[in-house]
Protein backbone atom coordinates (compact mmCIF):
# COMPACT_ATOMS: atom_id res chain seq x y z
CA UNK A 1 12.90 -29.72 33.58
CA UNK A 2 13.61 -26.14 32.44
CA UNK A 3 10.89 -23.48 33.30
CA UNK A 4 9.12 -21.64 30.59
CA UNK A 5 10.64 -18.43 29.43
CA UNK A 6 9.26 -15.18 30.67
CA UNK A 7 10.30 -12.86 28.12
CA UNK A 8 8.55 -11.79 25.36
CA UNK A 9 4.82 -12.57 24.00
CA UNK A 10 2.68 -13.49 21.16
CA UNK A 11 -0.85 -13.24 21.80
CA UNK A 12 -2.49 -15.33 19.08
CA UNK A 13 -5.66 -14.17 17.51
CA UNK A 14 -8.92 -16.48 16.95
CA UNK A 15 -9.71 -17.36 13.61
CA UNK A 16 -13.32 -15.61 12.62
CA UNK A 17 -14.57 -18.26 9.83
CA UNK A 18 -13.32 -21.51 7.81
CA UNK A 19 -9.46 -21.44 7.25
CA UNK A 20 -8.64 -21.65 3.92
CA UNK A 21 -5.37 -21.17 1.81
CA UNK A 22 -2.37 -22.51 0.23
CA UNK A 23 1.06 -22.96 1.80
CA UNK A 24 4.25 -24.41 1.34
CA UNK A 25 6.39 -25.32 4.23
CA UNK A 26 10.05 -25.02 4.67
CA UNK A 27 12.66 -27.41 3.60
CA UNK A 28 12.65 -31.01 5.40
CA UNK A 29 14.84 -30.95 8.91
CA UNK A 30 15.56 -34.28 8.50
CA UNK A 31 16.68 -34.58 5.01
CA UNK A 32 18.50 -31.52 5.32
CA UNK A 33 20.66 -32.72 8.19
CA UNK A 34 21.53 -35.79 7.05
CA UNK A 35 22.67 -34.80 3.45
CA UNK A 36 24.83 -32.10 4.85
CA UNK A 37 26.82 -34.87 6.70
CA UNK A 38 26.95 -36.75 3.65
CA UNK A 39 27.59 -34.05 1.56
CA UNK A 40 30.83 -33.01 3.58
CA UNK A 41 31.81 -36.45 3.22
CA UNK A 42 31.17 -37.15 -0.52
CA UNK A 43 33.88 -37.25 -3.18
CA UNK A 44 33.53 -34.38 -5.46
CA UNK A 45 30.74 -31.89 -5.19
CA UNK A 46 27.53 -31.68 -3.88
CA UNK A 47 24.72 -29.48 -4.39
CA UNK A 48 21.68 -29.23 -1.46
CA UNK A 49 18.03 -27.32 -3.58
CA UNK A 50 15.92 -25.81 -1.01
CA UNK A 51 17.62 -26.72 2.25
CA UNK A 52 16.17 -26.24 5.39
CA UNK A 53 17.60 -22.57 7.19
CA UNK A 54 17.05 -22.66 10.43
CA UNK A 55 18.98 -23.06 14.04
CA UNK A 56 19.34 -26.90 13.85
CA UNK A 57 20.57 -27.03 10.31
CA UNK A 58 22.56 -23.80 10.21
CA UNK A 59 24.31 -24.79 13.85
CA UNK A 60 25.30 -28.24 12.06
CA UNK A 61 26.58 -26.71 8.85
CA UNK A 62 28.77 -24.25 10.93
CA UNK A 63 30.10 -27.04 12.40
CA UNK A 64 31.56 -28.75 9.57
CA UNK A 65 32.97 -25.47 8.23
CA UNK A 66 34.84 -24.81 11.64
CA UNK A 67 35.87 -28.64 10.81
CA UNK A 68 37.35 -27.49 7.77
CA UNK A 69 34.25 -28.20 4.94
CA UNK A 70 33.90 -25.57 2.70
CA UNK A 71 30.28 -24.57 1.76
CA UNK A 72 29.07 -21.61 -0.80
CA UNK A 73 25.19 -20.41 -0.25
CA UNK A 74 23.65 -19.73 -3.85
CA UNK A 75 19.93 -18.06 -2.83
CA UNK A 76 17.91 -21.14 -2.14
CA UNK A 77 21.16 -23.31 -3.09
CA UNK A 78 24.55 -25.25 -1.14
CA UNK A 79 27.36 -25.80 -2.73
CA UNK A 80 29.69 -27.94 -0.72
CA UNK A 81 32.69 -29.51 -1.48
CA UNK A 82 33.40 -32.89 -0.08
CA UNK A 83 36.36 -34.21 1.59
CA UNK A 84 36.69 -37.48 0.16
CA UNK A 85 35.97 -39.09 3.75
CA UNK A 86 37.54 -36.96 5.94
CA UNK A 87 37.50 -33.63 7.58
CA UNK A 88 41.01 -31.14 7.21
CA UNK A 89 40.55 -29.91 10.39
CA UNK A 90 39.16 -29.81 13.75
CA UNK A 91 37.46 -27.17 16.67
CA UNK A 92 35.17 -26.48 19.02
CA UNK A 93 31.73 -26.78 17.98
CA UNK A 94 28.63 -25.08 20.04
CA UNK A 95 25.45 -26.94 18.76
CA UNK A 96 22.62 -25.43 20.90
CA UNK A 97 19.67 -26.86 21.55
CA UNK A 98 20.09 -28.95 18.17
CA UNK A 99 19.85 -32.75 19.38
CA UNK A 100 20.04 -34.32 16.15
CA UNK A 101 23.30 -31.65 15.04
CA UNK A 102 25.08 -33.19 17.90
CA UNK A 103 24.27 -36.56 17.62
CA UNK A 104 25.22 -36.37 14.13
CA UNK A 105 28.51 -34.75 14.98
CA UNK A 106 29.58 -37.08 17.83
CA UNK A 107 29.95 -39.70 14.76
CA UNK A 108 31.08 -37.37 12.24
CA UNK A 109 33.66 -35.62 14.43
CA UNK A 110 35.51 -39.31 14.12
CA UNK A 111 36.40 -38.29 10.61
CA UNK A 112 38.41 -35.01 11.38
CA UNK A 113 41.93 -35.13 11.91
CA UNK A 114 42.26 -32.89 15.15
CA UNK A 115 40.41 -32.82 17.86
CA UNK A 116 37.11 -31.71 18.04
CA UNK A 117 35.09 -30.71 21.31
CA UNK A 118 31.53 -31.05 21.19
CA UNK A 119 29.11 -28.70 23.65
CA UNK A 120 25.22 -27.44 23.40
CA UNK A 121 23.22 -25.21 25.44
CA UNK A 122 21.87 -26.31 29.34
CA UNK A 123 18.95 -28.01 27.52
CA UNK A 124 21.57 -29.98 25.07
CA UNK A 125 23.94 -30.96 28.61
CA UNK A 126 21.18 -31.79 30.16
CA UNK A 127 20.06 -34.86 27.35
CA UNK A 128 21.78 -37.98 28.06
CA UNK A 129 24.34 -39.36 24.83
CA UNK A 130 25.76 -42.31 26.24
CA UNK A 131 24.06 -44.60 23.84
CA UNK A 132 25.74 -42.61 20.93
CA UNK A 133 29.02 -42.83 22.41
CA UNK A 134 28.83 -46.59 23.17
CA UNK A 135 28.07 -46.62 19.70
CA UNK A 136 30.78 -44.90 18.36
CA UNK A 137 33.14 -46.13 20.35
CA UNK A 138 32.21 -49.51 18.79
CA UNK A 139 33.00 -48.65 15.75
CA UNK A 140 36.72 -47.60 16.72
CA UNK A 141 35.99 -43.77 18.12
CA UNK A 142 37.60 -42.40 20.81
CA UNK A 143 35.58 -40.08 22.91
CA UNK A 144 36.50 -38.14 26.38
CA UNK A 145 33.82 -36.43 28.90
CA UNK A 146 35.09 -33.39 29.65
CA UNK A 147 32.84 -32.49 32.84
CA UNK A 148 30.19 -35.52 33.54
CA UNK A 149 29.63 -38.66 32.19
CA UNK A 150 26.83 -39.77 29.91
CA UNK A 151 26.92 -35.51 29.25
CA UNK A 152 28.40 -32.63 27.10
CA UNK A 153 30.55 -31.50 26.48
CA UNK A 154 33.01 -33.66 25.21
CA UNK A 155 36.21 -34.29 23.34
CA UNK A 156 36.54 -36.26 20.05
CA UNK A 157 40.14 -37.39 19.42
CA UNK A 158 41.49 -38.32 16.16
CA UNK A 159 42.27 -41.43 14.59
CA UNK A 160 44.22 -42.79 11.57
CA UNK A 161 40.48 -44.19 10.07
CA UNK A 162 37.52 -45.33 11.59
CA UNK A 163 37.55 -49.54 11.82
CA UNK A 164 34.27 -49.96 11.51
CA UNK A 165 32.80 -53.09 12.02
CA UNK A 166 29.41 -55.29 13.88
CA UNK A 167 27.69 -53.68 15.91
CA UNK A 168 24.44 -55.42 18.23
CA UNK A 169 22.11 -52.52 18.55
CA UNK A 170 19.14 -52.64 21.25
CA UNK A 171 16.95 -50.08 22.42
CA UNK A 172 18.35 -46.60 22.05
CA UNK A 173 17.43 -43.07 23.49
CA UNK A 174 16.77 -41.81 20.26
CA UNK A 175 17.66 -43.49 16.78
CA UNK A 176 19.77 -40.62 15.82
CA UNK A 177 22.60 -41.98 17.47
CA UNK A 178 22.01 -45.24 15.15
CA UNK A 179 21.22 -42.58 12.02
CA UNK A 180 25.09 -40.75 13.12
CA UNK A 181 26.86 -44.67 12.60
CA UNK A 182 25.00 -45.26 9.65
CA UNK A 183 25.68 -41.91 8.22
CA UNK A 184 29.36 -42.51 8.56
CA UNK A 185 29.65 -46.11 7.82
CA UNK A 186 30.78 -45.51 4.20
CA UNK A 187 33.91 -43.39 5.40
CA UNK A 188 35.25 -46.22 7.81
CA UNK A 189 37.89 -48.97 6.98
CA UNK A 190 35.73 -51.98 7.03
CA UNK A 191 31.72 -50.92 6.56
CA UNK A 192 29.19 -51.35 9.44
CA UNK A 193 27.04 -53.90 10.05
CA UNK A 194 24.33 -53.40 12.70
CA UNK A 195 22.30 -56.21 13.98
CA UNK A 196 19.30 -55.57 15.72
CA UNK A 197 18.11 -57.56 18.54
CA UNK A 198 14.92 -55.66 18.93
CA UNK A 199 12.89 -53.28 17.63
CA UNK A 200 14.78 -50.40 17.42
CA UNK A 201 13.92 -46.99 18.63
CA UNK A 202 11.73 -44.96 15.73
CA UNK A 203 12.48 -47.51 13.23
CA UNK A 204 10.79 -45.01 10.43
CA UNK A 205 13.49 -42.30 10.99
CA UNK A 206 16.23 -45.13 10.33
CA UNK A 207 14.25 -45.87 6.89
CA UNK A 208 14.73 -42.42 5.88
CA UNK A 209 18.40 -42.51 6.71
CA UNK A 210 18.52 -45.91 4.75
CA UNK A 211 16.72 -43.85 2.23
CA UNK A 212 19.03 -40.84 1.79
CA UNK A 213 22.17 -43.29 1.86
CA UNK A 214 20.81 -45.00 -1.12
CA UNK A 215 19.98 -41.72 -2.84
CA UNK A 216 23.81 -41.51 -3.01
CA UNK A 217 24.41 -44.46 -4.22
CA UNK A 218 25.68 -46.01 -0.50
CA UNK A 219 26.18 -50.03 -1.22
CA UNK A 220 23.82 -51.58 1.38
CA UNK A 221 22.48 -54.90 1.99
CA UNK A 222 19.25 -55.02 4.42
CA UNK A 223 17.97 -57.93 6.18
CA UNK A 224 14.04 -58.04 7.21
CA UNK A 225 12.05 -60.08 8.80
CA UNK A 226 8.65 -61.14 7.83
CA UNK A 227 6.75 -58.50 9.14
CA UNK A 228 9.29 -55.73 7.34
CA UNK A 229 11.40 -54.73 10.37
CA UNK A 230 14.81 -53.92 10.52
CA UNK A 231 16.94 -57.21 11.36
CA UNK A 232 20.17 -56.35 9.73
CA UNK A 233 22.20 -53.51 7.56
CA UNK A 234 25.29 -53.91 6.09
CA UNK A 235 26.51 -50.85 4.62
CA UNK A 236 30.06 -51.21 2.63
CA UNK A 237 32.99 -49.02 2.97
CA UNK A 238 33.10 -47.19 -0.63
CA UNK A 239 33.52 -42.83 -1.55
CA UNK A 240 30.04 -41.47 -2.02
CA UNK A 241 30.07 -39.83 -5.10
CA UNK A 242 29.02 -36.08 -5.14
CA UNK A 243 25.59 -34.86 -5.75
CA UNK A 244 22.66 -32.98 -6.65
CA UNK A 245 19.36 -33.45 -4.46
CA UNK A 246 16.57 -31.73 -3.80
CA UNK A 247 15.08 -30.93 -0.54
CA UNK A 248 10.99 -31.91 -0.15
CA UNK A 249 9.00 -29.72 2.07
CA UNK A 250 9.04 -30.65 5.81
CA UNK A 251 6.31 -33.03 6.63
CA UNK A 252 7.06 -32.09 10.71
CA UNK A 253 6.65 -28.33 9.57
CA UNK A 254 3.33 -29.04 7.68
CA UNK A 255 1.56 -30.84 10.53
CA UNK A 256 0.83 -27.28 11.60
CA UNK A 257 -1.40 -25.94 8.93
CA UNK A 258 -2.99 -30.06 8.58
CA UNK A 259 -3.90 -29.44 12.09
CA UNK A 260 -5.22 -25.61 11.68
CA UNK A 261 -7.55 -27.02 8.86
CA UNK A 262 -8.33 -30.42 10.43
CA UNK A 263 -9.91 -28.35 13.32
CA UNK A 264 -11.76 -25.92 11.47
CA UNK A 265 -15.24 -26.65 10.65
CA UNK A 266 -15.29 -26.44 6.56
CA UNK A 267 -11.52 -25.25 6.79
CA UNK A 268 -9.45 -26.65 3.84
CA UNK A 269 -5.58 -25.80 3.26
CA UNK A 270 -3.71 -27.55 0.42
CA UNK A 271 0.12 -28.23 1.77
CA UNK A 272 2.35 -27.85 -1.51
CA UNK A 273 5.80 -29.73 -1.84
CA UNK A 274 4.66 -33.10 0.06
CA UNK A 275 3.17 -35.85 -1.82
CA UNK A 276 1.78 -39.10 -1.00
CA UNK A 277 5.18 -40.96 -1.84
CA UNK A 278 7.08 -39.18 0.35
CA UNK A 279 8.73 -41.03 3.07
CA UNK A 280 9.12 -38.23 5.72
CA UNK A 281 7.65 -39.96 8.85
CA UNK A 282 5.43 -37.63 9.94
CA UNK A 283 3.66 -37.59 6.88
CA UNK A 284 2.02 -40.34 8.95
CA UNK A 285 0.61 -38.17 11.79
CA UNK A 286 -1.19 -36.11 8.75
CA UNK A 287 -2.44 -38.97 7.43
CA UNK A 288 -3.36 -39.56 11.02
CA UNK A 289 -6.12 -36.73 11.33
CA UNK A 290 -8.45 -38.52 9.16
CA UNK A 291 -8.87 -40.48 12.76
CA UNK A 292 -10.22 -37.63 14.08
CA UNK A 293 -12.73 -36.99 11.45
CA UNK A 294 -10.93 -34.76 9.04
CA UNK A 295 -10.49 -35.21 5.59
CA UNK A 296 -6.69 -36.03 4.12
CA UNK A 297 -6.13 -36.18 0.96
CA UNK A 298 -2.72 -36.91 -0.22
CA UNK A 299 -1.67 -36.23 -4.15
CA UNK A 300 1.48 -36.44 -6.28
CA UNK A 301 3.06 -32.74 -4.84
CA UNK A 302 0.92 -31.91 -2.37
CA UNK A 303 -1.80 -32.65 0.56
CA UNK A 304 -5.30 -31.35 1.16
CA UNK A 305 -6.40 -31.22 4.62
CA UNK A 306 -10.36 -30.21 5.32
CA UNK A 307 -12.15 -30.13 8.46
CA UNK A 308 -14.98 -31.54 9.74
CA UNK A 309 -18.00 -30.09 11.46
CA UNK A 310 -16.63 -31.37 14.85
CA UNK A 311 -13.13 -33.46 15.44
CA UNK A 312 -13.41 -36.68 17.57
CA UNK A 313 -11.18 -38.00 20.34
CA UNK A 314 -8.98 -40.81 19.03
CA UNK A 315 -6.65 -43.59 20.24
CA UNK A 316 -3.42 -43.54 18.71
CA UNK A 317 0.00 -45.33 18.59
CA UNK A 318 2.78 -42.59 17.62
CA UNK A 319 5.75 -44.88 17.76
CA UNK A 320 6.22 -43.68 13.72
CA UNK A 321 6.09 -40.04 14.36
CA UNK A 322 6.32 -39.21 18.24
CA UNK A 323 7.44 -35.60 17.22
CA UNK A 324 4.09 -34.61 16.17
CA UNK A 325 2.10 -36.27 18.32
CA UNK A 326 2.73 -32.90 20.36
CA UNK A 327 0.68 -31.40 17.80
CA UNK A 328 -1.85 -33.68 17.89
CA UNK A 329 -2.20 -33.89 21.51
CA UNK A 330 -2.93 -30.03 21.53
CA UNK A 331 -5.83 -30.70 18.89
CA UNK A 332 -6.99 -33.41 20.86
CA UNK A 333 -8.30 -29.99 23.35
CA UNK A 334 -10.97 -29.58 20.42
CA UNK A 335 -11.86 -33.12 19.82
CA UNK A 336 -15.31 -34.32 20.88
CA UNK A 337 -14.52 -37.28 23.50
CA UNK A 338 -10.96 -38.45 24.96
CA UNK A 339 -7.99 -38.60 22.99
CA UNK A 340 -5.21 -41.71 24.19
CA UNK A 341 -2.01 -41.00 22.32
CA UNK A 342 0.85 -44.02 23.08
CA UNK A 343 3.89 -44.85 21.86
CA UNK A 344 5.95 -41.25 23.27
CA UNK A 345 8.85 -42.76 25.32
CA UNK A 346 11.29 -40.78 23.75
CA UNK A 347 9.47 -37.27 24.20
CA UNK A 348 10.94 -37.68 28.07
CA UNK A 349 14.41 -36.33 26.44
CA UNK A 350 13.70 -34.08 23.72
CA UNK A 351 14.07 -30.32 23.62
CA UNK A 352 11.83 -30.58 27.00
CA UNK A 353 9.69 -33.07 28.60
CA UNK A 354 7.19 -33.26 26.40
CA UNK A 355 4.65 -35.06 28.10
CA UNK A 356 4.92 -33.14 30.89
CA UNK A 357 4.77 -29.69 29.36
CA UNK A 358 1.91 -31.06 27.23
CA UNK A 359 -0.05 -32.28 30.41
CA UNK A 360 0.57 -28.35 32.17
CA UNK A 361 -0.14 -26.61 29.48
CA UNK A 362 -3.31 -28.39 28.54
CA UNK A 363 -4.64 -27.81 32.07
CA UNK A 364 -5.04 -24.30 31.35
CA UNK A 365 -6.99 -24.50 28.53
CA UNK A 366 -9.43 -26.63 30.99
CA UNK A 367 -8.79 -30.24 29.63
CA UNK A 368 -8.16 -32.80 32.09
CA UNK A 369 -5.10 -34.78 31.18
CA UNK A 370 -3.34 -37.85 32.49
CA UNK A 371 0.38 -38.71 31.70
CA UNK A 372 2.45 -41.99 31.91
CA UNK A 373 5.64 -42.82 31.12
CA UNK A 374 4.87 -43.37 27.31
CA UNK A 375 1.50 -42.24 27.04
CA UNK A 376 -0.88 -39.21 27.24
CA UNK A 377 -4.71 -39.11 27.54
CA UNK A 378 -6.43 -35.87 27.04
CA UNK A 379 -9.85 -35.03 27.64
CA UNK A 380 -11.85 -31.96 26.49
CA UNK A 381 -13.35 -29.43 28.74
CA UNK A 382 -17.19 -30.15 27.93
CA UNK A 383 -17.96 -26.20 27.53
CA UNK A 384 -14.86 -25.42 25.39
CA UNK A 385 -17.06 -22.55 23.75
CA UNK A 386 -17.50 -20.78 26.72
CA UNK A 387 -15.58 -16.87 26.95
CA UNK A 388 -12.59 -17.57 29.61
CA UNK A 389 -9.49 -15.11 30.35
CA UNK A 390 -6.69 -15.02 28.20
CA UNK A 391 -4.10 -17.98 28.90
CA UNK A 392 -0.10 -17.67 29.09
CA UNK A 393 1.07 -21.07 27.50
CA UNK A 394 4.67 -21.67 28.04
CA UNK A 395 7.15 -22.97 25.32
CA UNK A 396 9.43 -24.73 27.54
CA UNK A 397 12.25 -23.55 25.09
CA UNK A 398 10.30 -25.77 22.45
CA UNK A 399 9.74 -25.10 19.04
CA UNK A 400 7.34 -27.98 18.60
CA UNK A 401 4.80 -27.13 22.27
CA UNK A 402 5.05 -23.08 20.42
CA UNK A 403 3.67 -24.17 17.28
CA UNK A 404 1.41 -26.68 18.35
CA UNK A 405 -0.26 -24.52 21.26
CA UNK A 406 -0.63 -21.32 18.55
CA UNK A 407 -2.80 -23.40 16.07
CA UNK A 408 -4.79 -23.94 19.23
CA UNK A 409 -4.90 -20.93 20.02
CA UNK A 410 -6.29 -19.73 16.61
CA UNK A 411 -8.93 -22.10 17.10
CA UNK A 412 -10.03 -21.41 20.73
CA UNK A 413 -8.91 -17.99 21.32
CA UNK A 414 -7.90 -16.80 24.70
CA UNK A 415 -3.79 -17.49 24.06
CA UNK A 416 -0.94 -15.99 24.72
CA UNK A 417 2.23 -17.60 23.41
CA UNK A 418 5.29 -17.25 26.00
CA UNK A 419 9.45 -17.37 23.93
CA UNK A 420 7.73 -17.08 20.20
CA UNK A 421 11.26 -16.95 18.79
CA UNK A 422 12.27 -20.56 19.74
CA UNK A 423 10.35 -21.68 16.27
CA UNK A 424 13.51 -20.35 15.01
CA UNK A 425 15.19 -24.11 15.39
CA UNK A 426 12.63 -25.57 12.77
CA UNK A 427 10.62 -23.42 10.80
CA UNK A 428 11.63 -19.51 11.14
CA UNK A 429 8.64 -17.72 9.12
CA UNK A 430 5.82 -20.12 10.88
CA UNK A 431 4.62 -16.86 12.16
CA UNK A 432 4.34 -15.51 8.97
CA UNK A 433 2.72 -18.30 7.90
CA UNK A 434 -0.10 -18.84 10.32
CA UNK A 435 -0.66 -15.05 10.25
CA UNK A 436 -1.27 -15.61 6.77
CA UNK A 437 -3.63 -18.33 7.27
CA UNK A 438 -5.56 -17.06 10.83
CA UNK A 439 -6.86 -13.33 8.78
């Protein structure tokens, strides 16, 4: 597990009264990444409104221009033409710390005709992507490990076309690497089916891949069964016509500011650019703080969070939305009564060990915590107003344990925010933002 940086500092400052204001997040990381892919891919044109410009995003966009995709910023606007299927060219592509870039470009890097090596930070090397490669390689990919196995960097080769074909999917490390096939499945010879022999692995970010593909007009056929999940997709081999889509605000972004409200007594922030039909996952960890006692209240463009007089502890499955449930588990520290949060297997993996960075940091702000392999339980300090020295929270390289531990801080006072620039991979002017809010 990497060790928090020890560079630079942000000492966040308490909030004095209610939080109030207005605020509209950035662009959605997930929709953003995944119509890139498909718009380098798309015959014809295609135009991205509002994008997401950040680390992950802009690392994953350079990487299909070194592969030969041509893109042309307009202000708030992409213009990229599509390569009817395939990328001209090839490369060497650093992707950072991005893990759903790379994952994305394992699959996409099939398409290219050269060959195209694929290599992240020590974070990124460290993250295993066998699963993706199995996958992959299942659909007719041919993939080399350049220093370890199951590791980056590797080596992509080229291939005449991508077969395609049926693929048995179980449990995966993270359902990007079943996002990456689907992404690509038009672009192969024969279509993809996947068949899933058990739940798969955060079944709601696969819906919103399912989502965006038929947004382009993808030809799918999806099997359910009776209680809704995922048994089979078919998606057919056809061009993907270009297009012209607009990016909703971030729903992982705006967790942030929900929280900052949720746990301030009379706060209220309205969230712009989210509505109640959007189908962002963690939409559903906002929805989620009405557990706690706060008031959510989702309309056509946009979501009102208040708070309550006093947030209470909760017990919570985050299989939908484990991303923010490092958010909520840092509210939880202001929560009257334990807080149980399940459902996090896949934080293990991310940008750090989640569950353990939550469970160290927490300790210093006095709560007792106690971690399992999918599961955190968090329980207040019972004199969280008294005055205690200032606290040095480490990031862990992590944009999500920054954010999440600075709206705590506004609410507690008493912290000091280690690597404040690592927001940079999701949401670059959070700062801005929460300084806006926190007056």
């Amino acid at each position: 597990m990497m060790s928090p940086g020890r560079g630079a500092t942000r000492r966040i400052p308490i909030a004095t009264g209610p939080i109030r204001g207005t605020v509209r997040p950035p662009g959605s990381k997930s929709l953003t990444n995944r119509f890139l892919v498909l718009a380098a891919l798309c015959r014809g044109d295609a135009v991205i409104r509002h994008p997401l410009r950040a680390d992950d995003p802009d690392r994953l966009l350079g990487a299909l221009q070194t592969l030969g995709t041509i893109v042309r910023p307009e202000g708030d606007v992409l213009r990229i033409d599509g390569g009817d299927g395939r990328f001209p060219g090839g490369g060497r592509v650093d992707l950072g710390a991005g893990g759903t870039p790379v994952r994305f470009m394992l699959a996409a890097a099939g398409l290219a005709r050269l060959p195209v090596e694929i290599d992240g930070s020590e974070r990124m090397r460290a993250r295993p992507i066998r699963d993706g490669v199995d996958l992959f390689r299942a659909v007719g990919g041919d993939v080399d490990f350049l220093e370890a196995p199951d590791r980056l960097p590797i080596r992509v080769r080229p291939s005449a076309e991508l077969a395609g074909g049926s693929i048995e999917v179980g449990r995966t490390a993270s359902s990007q690497f079943v996002s990456a096939i689907m992404l690509i499945a038009p672009f192969t010879r024969d279509g993809v089916e996947l068949r899933f022999s058990t739940t798969p692995t955060s079944p709601t970010y696969l819906e919103l891949t399912l989502d965006v593909l038929e947004a382009v007009s993808a030809g799918m056929t999806i099997d359910r069964d009776a209680a809704g999940r995922l048994r089979t997709v078919r998606i057919d081999p056809a061009p993907i016509p270009g297009f012209d889509v607009e990016i909703e605000a971030d729903a992982s972004s705006a967790i942030y500011p929900a929280m900052l409200a949720a746990g301030s007594p009379g706060g209220r922030i309205e969230i712009l650019g989210l509505g109640a039909s959007s189908r962002q996952p963690d939409l559903a960890a906002i929805r989620a703080l009405a557990d706690f006692g706060a008031t959510v209240e989702p309309g056509g463009d946009r979501i009102v969070v208040s708070g309550p007089a006093r947030l209470r502890g909760v017990e919570l499955d985050c299989t939908g939305f484990p991303d923010a449930a490092v958010g909520l588990a840092a509210l939880a520290a202001v929560a009257e009564g334990p807080t149980r949060l399940t459902g996090l297997e896949t934080l293990r993996i991310k940008e750090s060990d989640r569950i353990a960075a939550l469970a160290i940091e927490l300790r210093k702000v006095r709560c007792t915590v106690v971690e399992s392999a999918d599961a955190i339980e968090i329980i207040p300090p019972a004199d969280r107003d008294e005055a205690v020295e200032p606290r040095r929270i480490g990031t862990w390289d992590d944009h999500r344990m920054a954010m999440s531990f600075a709206v705590l801080g506004s609410l507690i006072g008493g912290v000091e925010i280690e690597d404040p620039d690592c927001v940079a991979k999701s949401h670059p002017g959070f700062w801005t933002e929460l300084d806006g809010l926190v007056i």
